[in-house]
C-alpha atoms as a PDB file:
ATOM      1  CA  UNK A   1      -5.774  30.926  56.631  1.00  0.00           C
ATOM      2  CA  UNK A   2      -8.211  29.070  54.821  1.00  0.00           C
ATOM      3  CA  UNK A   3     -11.575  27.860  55.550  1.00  0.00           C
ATOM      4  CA  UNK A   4     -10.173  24.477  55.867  1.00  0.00           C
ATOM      5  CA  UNK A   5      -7.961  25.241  58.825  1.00  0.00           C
ATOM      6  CA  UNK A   6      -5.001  25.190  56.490  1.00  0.00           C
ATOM      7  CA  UNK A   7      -2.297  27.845  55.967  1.00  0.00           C
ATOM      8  CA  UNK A   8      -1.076  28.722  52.317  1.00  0.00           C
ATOM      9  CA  UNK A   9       1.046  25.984  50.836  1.00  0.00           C
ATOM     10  CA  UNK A  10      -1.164  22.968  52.441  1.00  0.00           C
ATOM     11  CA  UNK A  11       0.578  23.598  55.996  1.00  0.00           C
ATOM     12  CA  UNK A  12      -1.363  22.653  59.006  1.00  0.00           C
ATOM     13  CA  UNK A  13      -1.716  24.772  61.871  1.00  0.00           C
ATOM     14  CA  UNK A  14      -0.145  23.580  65.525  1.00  0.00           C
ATOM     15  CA  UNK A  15       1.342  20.911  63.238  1.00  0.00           C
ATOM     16  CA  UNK A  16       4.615  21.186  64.830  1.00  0.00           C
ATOM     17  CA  UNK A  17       7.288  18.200  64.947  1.00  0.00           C
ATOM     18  CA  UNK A  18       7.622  17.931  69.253  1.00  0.00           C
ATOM     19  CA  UNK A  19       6.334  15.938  72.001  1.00  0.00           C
ATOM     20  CA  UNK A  20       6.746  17.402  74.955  1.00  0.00           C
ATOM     21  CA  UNK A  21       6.944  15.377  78.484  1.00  0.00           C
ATOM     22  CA  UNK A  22       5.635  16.906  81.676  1.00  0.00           C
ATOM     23  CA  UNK A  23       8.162  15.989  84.764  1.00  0.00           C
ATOM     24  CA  UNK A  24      11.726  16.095  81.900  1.00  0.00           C
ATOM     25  CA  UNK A  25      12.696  19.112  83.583  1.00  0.00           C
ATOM     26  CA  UNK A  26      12.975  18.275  86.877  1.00  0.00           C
ATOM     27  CA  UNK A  27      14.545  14.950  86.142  1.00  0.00           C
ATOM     28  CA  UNK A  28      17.155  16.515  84.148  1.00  0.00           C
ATOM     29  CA  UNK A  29      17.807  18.806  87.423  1.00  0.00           C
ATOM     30  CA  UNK A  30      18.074  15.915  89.242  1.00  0.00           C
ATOM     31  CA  UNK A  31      20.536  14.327  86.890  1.00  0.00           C
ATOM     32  CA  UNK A  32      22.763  16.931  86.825  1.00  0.00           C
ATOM     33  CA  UNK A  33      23.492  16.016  90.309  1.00  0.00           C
ATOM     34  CA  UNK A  34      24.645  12.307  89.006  1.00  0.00           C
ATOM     35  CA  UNK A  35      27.772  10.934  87.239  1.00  0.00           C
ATOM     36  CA  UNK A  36      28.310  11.813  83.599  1.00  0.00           C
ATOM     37  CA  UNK A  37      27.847   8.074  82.779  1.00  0.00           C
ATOM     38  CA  UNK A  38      24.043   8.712  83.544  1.00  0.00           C
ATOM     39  CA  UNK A  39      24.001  11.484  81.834  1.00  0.00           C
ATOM     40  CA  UNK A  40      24.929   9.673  78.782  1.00  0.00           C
ATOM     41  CA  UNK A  41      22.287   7.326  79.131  1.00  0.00           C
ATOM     42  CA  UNK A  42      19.750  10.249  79.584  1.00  0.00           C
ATOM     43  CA  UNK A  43      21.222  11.584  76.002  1.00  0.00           C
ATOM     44  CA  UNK A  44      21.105   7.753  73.956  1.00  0.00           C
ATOM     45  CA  UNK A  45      17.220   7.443  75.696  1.00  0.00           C
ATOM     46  CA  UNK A  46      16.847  10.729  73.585  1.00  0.00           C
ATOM     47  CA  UNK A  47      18.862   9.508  70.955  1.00  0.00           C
ATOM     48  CA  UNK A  48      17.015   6.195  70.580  1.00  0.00           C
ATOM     49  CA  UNK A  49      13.815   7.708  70.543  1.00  0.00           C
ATOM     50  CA  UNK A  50      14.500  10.395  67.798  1.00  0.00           C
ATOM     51  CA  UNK A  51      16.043   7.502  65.570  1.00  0.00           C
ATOM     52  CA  UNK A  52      12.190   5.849  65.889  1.00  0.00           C
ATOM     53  CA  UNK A  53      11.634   8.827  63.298  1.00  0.00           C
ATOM     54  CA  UNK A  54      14.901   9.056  61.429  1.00  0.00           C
ATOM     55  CA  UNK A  55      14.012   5.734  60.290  1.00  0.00           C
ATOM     56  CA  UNK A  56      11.329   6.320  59.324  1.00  0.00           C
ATOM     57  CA  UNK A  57      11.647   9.678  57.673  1.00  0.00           C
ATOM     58  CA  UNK A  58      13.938   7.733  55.549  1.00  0.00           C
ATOM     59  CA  UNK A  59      11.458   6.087  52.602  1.00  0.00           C
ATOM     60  CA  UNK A  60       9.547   9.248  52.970  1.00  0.00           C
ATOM     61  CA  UNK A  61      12.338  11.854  52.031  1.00  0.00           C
ATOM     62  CA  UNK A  62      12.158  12.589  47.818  1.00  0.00           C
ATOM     63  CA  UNK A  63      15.648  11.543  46.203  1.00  0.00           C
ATOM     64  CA  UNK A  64      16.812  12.996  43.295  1.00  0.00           C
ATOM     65  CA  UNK A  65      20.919  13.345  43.848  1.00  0.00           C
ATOM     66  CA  UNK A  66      20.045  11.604  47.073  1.00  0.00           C
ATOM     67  CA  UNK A  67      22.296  14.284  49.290  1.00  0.00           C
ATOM     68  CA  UNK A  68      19.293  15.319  51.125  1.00  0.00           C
ATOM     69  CA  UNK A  69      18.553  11.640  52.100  1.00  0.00           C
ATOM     70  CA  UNK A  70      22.200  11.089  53.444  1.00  0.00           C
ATOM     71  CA  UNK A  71      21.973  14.346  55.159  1.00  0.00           C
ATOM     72  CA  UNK A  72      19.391  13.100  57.719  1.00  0.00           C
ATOM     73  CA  UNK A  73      20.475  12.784  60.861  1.00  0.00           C
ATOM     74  CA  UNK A  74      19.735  12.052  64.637  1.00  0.00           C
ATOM     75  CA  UNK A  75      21.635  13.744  67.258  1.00  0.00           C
ATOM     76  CA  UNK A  76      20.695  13.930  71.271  1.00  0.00           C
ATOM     77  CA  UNK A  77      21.645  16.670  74.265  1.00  0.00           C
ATOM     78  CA  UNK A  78      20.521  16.364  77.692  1.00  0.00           C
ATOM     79  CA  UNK A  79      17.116  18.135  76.450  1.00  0.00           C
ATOM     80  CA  UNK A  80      15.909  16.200  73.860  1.00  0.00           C
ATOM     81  CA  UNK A  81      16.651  13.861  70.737  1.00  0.00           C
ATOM     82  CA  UNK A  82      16.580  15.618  67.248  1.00  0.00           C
ATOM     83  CA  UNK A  83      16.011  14.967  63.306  1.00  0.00           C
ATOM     84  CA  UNK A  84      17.906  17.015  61.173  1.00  0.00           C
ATOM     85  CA  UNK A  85      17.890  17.091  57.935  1.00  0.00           C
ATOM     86  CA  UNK A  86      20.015  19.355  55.265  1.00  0.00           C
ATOM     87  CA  UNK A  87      23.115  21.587  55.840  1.00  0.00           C
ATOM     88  CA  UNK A  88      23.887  25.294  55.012  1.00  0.00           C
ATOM     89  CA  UNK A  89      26.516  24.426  52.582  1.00  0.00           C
ATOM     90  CA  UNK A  90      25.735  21.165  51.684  1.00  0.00           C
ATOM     91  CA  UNK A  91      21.844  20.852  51.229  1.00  0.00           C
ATOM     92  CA  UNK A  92      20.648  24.099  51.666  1.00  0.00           C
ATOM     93  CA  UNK A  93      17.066  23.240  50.247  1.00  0.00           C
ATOM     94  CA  UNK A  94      16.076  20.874  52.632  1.00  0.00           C
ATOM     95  CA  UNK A  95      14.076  24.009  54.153  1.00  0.00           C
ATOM     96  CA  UNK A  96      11.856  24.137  50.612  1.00  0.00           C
ATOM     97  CA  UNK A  97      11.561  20.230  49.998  1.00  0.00           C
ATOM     98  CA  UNK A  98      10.006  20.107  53.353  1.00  0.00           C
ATOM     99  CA  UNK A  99       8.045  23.162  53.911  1.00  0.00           C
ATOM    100  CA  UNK A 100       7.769  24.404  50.573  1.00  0.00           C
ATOM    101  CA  UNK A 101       8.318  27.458  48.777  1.00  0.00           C
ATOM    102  CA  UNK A 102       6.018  29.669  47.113  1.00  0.00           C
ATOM    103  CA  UNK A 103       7.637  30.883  44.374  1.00  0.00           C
ATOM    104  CA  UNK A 104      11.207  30.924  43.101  1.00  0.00           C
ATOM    105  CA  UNK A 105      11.916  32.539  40.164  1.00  0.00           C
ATOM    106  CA  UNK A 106      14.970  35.015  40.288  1.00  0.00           C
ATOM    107  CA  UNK A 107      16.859  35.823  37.320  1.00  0.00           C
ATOM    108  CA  UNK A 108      19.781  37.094  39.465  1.00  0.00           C
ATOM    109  CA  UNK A 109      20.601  34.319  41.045  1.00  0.00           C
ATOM    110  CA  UNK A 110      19.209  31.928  37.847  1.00  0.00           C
ATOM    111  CA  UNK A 111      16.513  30.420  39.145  1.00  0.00           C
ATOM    112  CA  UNK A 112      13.687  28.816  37.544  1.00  0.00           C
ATOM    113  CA  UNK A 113      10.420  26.938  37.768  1.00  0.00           C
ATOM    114  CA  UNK A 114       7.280  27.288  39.712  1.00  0.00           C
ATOM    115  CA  UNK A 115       6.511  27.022  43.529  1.00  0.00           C
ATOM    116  CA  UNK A 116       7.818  23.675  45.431  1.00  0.00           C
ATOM    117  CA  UNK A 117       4.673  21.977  47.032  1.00  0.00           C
ATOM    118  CA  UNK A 118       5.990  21.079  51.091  1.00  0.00           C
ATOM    119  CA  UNK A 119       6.787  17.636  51.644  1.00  0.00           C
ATOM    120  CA  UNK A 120       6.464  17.336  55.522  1.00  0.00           C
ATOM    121  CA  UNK A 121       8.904  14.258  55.502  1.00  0.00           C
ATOM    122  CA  UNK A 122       9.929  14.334  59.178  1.00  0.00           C
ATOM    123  CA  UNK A 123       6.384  15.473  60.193  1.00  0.00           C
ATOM    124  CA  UNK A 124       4.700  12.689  58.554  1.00  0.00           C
ATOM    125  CA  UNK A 125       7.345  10.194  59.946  1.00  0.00           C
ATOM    126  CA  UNK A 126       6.556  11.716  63.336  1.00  0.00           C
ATOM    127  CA  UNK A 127       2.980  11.770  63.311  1.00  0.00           C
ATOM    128  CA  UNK A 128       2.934   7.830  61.913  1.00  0.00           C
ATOM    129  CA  UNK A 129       5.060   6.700  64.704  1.00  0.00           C
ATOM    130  CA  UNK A 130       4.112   9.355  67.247  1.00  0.00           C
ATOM    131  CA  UNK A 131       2.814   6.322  69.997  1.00  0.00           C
ATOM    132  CA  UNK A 132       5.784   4.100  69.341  1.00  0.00           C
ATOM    133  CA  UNK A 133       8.436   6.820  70.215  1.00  0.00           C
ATOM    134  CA  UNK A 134       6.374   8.069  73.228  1.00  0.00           C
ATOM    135  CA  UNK A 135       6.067   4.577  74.661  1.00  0.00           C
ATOM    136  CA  UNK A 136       9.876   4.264  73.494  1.00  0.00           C
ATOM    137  CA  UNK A 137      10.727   7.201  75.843  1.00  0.00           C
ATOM    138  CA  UNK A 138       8.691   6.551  78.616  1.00  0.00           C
ATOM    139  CA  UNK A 139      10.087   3.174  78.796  1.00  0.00           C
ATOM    140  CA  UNK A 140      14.051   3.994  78.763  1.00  0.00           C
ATOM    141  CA  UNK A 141      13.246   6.961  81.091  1.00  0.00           C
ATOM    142  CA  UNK A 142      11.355   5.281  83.740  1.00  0.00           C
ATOM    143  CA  UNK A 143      14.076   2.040  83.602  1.00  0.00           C
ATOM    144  CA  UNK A 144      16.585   4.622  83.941  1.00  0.00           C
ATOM    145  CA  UNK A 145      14.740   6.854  86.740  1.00  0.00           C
ATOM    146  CA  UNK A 146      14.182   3.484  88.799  1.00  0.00           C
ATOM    147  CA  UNK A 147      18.119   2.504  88.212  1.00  0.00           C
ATOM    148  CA  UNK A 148      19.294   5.833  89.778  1.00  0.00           C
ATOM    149  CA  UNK A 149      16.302   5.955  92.465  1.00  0.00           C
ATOM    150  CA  UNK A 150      14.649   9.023  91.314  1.00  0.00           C
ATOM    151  CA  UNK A 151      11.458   7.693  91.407  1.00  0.00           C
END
C-alpha cells in the first residue's frame, strides 16, 4: 500500500460498494412470518433503492461496443438490492473496466496492450448518491414496517 492510503492500481482501501442497515435482519425474520405479497414489497424496497445507483452508474460506465452498458442491471432478494454489471459469456471484462488490470499481455491467448486503469463506475455512482438511496430505503422500509405493524 502506498503512502497515500491507496492500493496498487489507484484502489481505495474499505472502499467497498455496501451499506449496511442495523435492525434488516430481524425484520426480515419477522417477515418471513408474513404473506409472500409482503415479501415482495420487502424485495422492490430493495429493488428501488439499488436502481438509485443503476441509474446512475449509467453515464458513468465507458462505451465502446456499448454491451457492457446494456449489461447493467438491478436485481433484489429478500437480503438486499444489487448492481450488476457484465456476464461470463457475454461481457466478461466488466471485472477489468471496473477494477482494473495490471497487465495483460499474453501471446497465447493474443492479447495485447498495456495495463487497464480501474474505472470504479458503480462505486462512484454509489458514493455520489450514497444519502439519497439510504434515505430511499429507510423511507420504503419504515412505510412498510408501520403497514404490517412491526414497529
Amino acid at each position: 500500500m502506498a503512502a497515500n492510503g491507496r492500493l496498487p492500481g489507484g484502489r481505495q482501501r474499505g472502499r467497498g460498494g455496501q451499506i449496511e442497515v442495523q435492525g434488516v435482519k430481524i425484520l426480515q425474520r419477522r417477515l418471513k412470518r408474513m404473506d409472500d405479497g409482503t415479501v415482495k414489497e420487502l424485495k422492490r424496497v430493495y429493488f428501488l433503492s439499488a436502481d438509485i445507483v443503476r441509474r446512475n452508474a449509467e453515464p458513468r460506465i465507458p462505451v465502446r461496443s456499448g454491451r457492457l452498458k446494456g449489461s447493467l442491471r438491478t436485481t433484489a432478494t429478500t437480503r438486499g438490492g444489487y448492481v450488476r454489471a457484465g456476464s461470463k459469456a457475454r461481457v466478461p471484462y466488466a471485472g477489468p473496466i471496473h477494477f482494473g488490470w495490471p497487465n495483460r499481455p499474453n501471446i497465447n491467448k493474443e492479447w495485447f496492450g498495456g495495463p487497464i486503469r480501474p474505472n470504479p463506475f458503480l462505486y462512484s455512482a454509489l458514493d455520489a448518491r450514497r444519502e439519497e438511496v439510504i434515505d430511499a430505503f429507510y423511507t420504503r422500509v419504515t412505510r412498510l414496517a408501520r403497514k404490517n405493524d412491526l414497529i
